[in-house]
Protein backbone atom coordinates (compact mmCIF):
# COMPACT_ATOMS: atom_id res chain seq x y z
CA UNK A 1 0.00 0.00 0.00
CA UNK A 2 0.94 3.01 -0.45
CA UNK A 3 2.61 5.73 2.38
CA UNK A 4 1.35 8.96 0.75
CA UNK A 5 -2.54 7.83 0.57
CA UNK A 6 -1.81 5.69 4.61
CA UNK A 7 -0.94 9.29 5.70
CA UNK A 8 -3.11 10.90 4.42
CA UNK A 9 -6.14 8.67 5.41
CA UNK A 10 -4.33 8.91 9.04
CA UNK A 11 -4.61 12.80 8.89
CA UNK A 12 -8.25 12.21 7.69
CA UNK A 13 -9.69 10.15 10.25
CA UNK A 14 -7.66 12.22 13.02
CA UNK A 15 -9.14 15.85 11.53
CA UNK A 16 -12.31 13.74 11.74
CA UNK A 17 -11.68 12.75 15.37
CA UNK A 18 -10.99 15.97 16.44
CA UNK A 19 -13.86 17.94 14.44
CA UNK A 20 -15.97 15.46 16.94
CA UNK A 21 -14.55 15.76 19.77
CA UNK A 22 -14.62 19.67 19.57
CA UNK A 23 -18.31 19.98 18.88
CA UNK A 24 -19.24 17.51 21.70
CA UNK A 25 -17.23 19.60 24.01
CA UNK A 26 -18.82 23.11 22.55
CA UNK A 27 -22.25 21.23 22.97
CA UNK A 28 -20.67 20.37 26.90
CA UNK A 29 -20.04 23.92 27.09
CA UNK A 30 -23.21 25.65 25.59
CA UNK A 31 -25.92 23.52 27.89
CA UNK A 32 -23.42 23.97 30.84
CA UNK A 33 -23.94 27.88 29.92
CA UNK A 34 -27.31 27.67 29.73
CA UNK A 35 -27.76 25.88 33.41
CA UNK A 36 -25.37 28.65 34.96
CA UNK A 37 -27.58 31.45 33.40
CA UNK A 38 -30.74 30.41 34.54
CA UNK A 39 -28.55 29.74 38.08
CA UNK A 40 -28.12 33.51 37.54
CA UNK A 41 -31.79 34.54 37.11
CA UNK A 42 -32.98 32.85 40.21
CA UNK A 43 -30.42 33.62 42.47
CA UNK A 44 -30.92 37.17 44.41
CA UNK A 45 -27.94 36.54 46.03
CA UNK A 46 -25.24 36.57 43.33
CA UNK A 47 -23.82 40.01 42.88
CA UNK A 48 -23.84 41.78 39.66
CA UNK A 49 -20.17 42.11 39.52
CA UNK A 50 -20.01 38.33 39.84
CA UNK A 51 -22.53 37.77 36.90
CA UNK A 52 -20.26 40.27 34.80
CA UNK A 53 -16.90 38.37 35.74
CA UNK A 54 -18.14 34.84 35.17
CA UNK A 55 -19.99 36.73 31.47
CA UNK A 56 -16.43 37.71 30.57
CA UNK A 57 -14.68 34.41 31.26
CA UNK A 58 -16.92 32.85 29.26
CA UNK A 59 -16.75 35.14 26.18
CA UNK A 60 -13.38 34.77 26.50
CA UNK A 61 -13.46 30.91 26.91
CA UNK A 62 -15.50 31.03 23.59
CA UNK A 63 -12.68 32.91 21.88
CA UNK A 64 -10.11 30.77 23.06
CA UNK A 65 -12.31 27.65 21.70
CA UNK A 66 -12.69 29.72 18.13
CA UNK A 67 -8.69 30.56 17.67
CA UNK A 68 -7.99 27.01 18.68
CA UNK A 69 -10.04 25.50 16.63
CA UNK A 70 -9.11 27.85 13.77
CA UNK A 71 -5.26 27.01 14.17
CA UNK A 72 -6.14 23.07 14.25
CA UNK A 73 -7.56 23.53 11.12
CA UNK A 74 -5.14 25.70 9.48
CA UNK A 75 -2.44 23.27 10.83
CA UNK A 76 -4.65 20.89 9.13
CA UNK A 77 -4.88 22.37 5.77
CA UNK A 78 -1.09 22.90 6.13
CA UNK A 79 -0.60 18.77 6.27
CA UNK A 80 -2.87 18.39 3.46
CA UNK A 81 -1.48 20.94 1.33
CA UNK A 82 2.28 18.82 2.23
CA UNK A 83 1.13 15.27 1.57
CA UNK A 84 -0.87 16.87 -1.78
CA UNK A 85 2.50 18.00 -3.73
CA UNK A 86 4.61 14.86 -2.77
């Protein structure tokens, strides 16, 4: 068999692992956002402060998530483009 079309089912299957395994984990993340809001709206307790710290961890948890996903799959491309021109 040959190398050049074993690696490049390999980098297939893994791209295909991790595309996955990334939206089961944004899924994770989204309902686990959605329980701590609605936390939010019933509790009288929780300062607004609080609700505006734990807001801007997520948003930037999100874009963390987004520019590691996009660099996975311009690493990605980057393989692909290699294995295409030998």
């Amino acid at each position: 068999m040959d190398p050049k079309l074993i690696a490049k089912q390999m980098i297939t299957f893994n791209k295909t692992a991790f595309d996955n395994n990334f939206r089961a984990m944004q899924a994770l993340h989204e309902q686990t956002e959605r329980l701590v809001n609605k936390f939010w709206e019933k509790s009288p307790m929780f300062p607004e402060e609080g609700k505006k710290a734990i807001s801007d961890w997520m948003k930037a948890y999100k874009k963390g998530c987004e520019d590691f996903k996009s660099a996975v799959d311009d690493n990605f491309k980057k393989v692909e483009e290699f294995f295409k021109e030998s």
